[in-house]
N, C-alpha and C. Protein backbone atom coordinates (compact mmCIF):
# COMPACT_ATOMS: atom_id res chain seq x y z
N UNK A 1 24.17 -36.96 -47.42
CA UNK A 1 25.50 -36.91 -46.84
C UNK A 1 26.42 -37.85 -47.61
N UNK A 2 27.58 -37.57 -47.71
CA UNK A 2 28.75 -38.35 -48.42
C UNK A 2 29.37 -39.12 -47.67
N UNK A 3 29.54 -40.62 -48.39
CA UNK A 3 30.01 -41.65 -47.42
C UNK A 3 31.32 -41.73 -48.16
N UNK A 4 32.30 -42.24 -47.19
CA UNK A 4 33.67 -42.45 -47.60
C UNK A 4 33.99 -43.97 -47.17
N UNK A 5 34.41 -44.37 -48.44
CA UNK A 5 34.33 -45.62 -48.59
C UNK A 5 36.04 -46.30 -47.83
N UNK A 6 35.82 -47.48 -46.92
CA UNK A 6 37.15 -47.72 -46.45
C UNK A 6 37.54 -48.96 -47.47
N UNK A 7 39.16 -49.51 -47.58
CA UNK A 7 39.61 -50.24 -48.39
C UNK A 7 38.99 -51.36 -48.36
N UNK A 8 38.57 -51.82 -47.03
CA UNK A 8 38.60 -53.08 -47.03
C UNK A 8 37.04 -53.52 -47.18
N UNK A 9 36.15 -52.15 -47.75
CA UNK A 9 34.65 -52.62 -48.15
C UNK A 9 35.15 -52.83 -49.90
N UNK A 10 35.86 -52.17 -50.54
CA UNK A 10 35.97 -52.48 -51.79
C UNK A 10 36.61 -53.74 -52.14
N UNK A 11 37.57 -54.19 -50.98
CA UNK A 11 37.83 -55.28 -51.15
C UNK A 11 37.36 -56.21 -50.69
N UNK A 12 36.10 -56.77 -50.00
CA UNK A 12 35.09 -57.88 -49.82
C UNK A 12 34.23 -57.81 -50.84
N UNK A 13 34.42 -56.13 -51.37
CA UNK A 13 33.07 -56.75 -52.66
C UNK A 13 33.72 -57.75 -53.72
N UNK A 14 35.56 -57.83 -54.11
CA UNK A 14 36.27 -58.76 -54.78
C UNK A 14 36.33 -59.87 -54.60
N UNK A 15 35.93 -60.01 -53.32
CA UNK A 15 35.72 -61.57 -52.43
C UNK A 15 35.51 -62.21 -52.94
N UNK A 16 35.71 -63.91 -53.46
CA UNK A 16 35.39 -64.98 -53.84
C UNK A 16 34.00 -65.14 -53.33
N UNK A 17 33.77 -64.80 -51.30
CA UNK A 17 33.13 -65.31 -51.03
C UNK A 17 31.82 -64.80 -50.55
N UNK A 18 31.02 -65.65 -51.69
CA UNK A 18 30.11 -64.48 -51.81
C UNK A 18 28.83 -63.60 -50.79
N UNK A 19 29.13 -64.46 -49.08
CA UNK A 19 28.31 -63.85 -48.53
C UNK A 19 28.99 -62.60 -47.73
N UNK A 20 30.29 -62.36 -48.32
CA UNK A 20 31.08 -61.07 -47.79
C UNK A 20 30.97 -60.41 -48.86
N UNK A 21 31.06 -60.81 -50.57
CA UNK A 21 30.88 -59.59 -51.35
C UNK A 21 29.46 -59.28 -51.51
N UNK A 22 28.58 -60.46 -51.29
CA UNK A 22 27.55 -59.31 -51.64
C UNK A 22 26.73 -58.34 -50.57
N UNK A 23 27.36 -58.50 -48.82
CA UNK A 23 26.84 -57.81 -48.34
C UNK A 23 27.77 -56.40 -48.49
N UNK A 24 29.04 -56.42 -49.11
CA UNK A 24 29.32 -55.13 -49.74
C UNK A 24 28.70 -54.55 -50.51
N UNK A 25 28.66 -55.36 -51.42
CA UNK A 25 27.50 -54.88 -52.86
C UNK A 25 26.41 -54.13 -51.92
N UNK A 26 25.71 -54.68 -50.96
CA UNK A 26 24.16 -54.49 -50.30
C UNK A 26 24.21 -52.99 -49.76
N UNK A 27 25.71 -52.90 -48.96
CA UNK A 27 26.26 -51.59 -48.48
C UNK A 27 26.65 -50.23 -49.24
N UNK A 28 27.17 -50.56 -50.20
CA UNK A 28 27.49 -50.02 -50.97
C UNK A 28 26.48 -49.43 -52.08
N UNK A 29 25.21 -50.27 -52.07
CA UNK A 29 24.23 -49.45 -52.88
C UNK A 29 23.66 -49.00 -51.76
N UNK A 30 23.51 -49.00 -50.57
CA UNK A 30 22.89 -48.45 -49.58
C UNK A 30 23.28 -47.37 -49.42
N UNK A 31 24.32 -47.15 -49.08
CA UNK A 31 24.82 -45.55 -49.15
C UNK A 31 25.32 -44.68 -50.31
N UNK A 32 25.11 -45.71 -51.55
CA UNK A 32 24.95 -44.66 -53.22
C UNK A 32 23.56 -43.80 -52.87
N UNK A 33 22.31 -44.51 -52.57
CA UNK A 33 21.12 -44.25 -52.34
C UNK A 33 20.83 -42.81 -51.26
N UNK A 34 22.14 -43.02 -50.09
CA UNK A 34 22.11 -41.51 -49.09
C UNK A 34 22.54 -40.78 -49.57
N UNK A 35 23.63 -40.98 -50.88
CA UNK A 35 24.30 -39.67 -51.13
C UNK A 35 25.84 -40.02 -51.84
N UNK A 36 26.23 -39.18 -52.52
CA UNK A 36 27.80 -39.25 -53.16
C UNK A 36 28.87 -40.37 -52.44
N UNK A 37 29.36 -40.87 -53.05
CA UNK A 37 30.58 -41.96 -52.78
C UNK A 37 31.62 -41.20 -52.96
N UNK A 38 33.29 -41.52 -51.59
CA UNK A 38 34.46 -41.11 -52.01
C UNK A 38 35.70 -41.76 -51.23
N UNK A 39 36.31 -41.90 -52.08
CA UNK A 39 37.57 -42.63 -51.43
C UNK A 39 38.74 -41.80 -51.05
N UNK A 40 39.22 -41.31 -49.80
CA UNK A 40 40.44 -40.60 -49.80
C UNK A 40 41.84 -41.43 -50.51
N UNK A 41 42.45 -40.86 -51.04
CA UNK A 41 43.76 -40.94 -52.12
C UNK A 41 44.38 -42.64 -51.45
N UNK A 42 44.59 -42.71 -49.95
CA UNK A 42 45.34 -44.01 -49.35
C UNK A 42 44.37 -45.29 -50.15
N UNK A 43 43.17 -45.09 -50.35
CA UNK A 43 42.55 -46.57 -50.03
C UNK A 43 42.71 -46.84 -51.80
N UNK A 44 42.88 -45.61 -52.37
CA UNK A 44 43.26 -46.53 -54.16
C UNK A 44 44.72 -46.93 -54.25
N UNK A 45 45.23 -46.31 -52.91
CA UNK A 45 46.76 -47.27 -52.98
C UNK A 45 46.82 -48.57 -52.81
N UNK A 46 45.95 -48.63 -51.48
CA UNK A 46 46.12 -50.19 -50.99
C UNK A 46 45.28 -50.69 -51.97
N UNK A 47 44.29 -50.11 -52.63
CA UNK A 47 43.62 -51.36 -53.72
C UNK A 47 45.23 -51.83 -54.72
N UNK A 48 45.62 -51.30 -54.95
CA UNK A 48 46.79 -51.30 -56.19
C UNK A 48 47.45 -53.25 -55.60
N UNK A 49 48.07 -52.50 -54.21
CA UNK A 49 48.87 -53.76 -53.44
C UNK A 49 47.72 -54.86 -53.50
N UNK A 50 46.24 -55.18 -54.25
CA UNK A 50 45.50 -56.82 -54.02
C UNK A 50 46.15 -57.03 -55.13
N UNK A 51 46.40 -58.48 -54.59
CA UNK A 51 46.49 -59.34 -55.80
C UNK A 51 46.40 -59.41 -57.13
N UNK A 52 46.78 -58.97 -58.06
CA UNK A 52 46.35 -59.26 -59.56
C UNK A 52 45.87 -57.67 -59.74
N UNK A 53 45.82 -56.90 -58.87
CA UNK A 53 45.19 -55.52 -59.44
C UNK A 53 45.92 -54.81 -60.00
N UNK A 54 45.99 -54.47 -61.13
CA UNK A 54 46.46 -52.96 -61.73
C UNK A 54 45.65 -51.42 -61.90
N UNK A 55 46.51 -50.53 -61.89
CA UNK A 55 46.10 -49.24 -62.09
C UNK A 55 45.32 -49.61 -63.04
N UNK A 56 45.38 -49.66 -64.01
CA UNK A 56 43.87 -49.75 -64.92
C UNK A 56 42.93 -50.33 -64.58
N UNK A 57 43.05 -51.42 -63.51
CA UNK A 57 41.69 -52.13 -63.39
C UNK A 57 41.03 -51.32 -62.21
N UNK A 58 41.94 -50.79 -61.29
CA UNK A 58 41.50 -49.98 -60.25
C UNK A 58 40.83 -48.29 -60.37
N UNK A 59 41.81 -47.87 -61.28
CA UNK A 59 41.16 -46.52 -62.33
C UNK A 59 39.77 -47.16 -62.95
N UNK A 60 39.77 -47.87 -63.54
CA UNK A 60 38.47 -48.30 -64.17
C UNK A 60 37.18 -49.13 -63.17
N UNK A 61 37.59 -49.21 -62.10
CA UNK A 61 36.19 -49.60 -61.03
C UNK A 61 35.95 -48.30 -60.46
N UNK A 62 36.77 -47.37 -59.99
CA UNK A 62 36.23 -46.49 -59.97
C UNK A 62 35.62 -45.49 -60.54
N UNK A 63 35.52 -45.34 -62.09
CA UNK A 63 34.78 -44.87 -62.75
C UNK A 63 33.71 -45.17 -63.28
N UNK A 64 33.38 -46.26 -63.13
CA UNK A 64 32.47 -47.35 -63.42
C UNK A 64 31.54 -47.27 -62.11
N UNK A 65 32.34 -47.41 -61.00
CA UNK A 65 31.41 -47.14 -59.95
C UNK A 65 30.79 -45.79 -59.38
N UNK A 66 31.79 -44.62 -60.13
CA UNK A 66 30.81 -43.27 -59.70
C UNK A 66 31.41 -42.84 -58.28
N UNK A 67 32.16 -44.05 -58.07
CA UNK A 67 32.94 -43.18 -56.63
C UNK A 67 34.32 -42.61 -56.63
N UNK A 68 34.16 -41.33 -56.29
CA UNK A 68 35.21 -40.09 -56.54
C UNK A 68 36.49 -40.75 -55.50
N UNK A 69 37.49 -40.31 -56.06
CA UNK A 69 38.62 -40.30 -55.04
C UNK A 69 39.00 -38.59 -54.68
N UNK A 70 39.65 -38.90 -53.35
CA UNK A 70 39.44 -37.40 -53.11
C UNK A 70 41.60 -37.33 -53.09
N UNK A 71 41.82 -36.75 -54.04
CA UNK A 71 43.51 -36.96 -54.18
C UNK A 71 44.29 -36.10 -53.06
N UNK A 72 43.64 -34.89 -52.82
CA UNK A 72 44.54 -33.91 -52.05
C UNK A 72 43.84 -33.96 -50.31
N UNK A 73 44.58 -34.68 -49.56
CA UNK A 73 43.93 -34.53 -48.41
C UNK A 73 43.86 -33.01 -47.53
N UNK A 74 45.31 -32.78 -47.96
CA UNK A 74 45.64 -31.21 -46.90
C UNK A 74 45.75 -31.60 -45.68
N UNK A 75 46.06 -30.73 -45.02
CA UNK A 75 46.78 -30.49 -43.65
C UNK A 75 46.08 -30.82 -42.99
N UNK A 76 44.56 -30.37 -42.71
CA UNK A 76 44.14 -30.82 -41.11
C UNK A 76 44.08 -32.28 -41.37
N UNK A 77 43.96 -32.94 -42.27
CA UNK A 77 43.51 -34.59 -42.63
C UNK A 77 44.50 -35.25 -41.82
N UNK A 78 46.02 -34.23 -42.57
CA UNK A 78 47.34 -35.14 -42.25
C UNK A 78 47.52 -34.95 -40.28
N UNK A 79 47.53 -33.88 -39.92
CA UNK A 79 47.82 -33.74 -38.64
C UNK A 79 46.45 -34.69 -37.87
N UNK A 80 44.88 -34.60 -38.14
CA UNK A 80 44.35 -35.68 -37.14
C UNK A 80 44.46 -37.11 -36.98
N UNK A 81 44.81 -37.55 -38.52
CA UNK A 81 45.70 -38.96 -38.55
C UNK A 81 47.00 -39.05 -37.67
N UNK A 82 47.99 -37.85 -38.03
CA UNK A 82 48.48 -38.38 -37.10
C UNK A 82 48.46 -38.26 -35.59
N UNK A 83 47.44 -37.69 -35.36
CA UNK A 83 46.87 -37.64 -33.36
C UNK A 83 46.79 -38.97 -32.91
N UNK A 84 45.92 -39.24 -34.34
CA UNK A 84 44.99 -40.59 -34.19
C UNK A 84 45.76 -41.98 -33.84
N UNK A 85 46.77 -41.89 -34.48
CA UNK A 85 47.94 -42.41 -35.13
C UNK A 85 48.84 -42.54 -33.43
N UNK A 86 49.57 -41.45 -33.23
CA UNK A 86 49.90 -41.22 -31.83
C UNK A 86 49.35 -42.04 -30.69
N UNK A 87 48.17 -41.61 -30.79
CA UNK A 87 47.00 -41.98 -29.37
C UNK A 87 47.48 -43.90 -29.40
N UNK A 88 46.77 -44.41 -30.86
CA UNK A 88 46.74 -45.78 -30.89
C UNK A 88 48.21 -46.21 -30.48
N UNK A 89 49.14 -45.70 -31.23
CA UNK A 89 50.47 -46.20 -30.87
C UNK A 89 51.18 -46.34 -29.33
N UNK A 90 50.58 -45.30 -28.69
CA UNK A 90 50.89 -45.35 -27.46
C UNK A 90 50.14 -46.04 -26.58
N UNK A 91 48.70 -46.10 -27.13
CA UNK A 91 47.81 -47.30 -25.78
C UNK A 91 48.53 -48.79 -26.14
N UNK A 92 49.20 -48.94 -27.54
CA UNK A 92 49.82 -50.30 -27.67
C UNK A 92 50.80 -50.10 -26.93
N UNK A 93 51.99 -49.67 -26.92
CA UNK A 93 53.08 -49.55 -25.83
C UNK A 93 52.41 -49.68 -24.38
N UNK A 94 51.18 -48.95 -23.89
CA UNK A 94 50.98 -49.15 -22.21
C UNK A 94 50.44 -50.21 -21.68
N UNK A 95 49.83 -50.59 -23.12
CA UNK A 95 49.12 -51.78 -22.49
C UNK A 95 49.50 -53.04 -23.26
N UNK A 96 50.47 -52.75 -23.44
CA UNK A 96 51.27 -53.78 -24.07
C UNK A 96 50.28 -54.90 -24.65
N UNK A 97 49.27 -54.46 -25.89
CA UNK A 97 48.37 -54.78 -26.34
C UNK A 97 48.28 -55.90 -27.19
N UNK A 98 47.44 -57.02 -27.76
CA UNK A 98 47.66 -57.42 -28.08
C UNK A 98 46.85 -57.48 -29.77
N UNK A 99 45.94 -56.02 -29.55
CA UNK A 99 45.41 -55.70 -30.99
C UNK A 99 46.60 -55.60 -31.87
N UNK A 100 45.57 -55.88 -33.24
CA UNK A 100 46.69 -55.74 -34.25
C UNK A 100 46.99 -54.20 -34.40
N UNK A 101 48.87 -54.25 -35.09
CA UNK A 101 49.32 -53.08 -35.23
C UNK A 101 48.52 -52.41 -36.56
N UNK A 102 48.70 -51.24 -36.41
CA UNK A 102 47.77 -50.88 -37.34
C UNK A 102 48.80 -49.53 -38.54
N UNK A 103 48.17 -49.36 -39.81
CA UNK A 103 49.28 -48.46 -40.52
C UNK A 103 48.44 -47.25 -40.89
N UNK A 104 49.45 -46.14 -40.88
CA UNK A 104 49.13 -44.90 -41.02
C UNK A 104 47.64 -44.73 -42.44
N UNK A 105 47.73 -45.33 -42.68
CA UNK A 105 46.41 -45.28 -44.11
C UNK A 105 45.42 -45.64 -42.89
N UNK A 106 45.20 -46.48 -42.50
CA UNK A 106 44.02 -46.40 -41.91
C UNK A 106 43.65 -44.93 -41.20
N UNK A 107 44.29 -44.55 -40.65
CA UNK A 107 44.38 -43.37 -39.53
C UNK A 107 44.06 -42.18 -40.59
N UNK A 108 44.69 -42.31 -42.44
CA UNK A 108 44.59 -41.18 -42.92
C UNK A 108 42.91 -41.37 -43.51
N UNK A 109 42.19 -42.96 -43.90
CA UNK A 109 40.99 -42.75 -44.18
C UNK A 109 39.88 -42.59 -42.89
N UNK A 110 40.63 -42.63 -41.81
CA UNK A 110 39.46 -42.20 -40.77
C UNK A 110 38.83 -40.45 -40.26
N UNK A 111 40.73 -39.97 -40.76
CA UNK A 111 40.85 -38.89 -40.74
C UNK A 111 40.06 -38.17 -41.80
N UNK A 112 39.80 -38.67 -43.15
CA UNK A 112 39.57 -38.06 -43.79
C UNK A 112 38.15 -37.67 -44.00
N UNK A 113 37.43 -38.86 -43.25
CA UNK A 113 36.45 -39.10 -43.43
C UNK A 113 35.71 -38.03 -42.21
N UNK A 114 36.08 -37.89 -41.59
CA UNK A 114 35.76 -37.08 -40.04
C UNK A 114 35.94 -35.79 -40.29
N UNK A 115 36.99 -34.99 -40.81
CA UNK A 115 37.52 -34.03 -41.43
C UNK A 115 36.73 -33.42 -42.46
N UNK A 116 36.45 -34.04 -43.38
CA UNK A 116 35.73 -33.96 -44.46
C UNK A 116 34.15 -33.48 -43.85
N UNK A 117 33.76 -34.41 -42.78
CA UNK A 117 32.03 -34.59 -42.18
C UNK A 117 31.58 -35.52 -43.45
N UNK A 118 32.21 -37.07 -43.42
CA UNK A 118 31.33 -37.72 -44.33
C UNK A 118 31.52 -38.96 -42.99
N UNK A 119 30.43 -39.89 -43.60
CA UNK A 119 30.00 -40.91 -42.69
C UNK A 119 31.16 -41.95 -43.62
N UNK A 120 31.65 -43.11 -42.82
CA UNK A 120 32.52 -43.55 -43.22
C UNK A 120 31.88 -45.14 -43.53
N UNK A 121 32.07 -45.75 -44.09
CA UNK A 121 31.48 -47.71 -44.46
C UNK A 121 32.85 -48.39 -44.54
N UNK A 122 32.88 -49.08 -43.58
CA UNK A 122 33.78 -49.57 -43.13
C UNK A 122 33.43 -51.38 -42.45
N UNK A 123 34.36 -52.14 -42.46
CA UNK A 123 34.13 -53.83 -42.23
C UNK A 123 34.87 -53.39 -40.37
N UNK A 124 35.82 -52.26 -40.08
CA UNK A 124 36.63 -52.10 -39.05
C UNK A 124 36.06 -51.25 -37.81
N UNK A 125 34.94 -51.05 -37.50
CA UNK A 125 34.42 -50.30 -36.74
C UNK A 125 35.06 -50.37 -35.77
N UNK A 126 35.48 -50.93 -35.26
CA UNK A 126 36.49 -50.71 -33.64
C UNK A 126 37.52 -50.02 -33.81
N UNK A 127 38.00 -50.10 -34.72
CA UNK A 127 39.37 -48.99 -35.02
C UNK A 127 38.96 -47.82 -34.69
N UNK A 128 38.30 -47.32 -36.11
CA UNK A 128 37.64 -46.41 -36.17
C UNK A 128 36.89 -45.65 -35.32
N UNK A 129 36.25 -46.43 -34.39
CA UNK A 129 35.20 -45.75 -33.17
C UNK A 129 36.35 -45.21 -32.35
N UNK A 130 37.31 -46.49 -31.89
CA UNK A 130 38.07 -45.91 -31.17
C UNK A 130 39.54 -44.25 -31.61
N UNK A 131 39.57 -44.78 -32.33
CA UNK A 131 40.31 -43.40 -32.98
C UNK A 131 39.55 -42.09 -33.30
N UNK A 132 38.11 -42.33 -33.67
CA UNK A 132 37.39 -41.47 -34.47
C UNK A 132 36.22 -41.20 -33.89
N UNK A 133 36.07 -41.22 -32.17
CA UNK A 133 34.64 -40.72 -31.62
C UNK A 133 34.08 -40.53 -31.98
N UNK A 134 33.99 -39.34 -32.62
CA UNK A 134 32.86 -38.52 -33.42
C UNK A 134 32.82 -38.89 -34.79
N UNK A 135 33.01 -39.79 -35.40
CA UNK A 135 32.93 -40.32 -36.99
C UNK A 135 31.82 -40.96 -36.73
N UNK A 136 30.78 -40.28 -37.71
CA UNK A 136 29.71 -40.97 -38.18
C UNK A 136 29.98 -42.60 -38.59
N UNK A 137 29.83 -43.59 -38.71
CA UNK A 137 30.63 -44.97 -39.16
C UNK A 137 29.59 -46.01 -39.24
N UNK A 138 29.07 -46.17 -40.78
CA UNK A 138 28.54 -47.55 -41.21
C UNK A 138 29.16 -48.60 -41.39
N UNK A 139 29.22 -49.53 -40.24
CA UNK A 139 29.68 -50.81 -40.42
C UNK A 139 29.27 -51.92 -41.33
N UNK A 140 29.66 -52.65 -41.89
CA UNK A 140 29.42 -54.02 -42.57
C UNK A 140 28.83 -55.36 -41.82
């Protein structure tokens, strides 16, 4: 099965510190080992916005690492993000919540990942569970 990799596992493996990157590293060969790696199109954006990263250095980890980006989400991706998207936004308004606000990329790699039928590796499992019931979801 194909795991879809969330931003913020590629970015603990950059971590200074090394008992957060290397249990990425640990994750990340763990699920090379189940099957194909892929990143929906949002999470090589937000790599762009770390620190010091450029398109070349970000084009070039992912080729190096063998994990595909998937560029064209299509329609059902975009419409369950934004359900997903909806739902969260409004339990913050009722319950005048005090989780953090959250941005449409997340909602589009949960979506994509669910959509798709790939298991997702992720550091955010509560988001995710909660937006994404039925998402398969390897936590960190």
């Amino acid at each position: 099965m194909t795991s879809a990799i969330d931003t913020n596992v590629v970015i603990a493996l950059w971590d200074a510190n090394p008992s957060l990157s290397l249990a990425a590293e640990a994750a990340l060969e763990a699920a090379f080992h189940r099957g194909p790696l892929v990143a929906a199109a949002p999470v090589f954006a937000e790599l762009l916005a770390a620190p010091g990263r450029t398109e070349t250095f970000v084009n070039r980890f992912f080729e190096e690492t063998g994990i595909a980006i998937d560029w064209d989400l299509g329609e059902p991706v975009w419409r369950s993000a934004g359900r997903a998207f909806q739902t969260h936004a409004d339990r913050r308004r009722r319950h005048r919540s005090s989780e953090p606000r959250r941005i449409l990329a997340d909602f589009l790699i949960g979506a994509h990942a669910e959509t798709r039928g790939h298991r997702l590796l992720t550091l955010d499992e509560r988001l995710y569970r909660a937006a994404f019931p039925k998402l398969a979801i390897i936590s960190i």
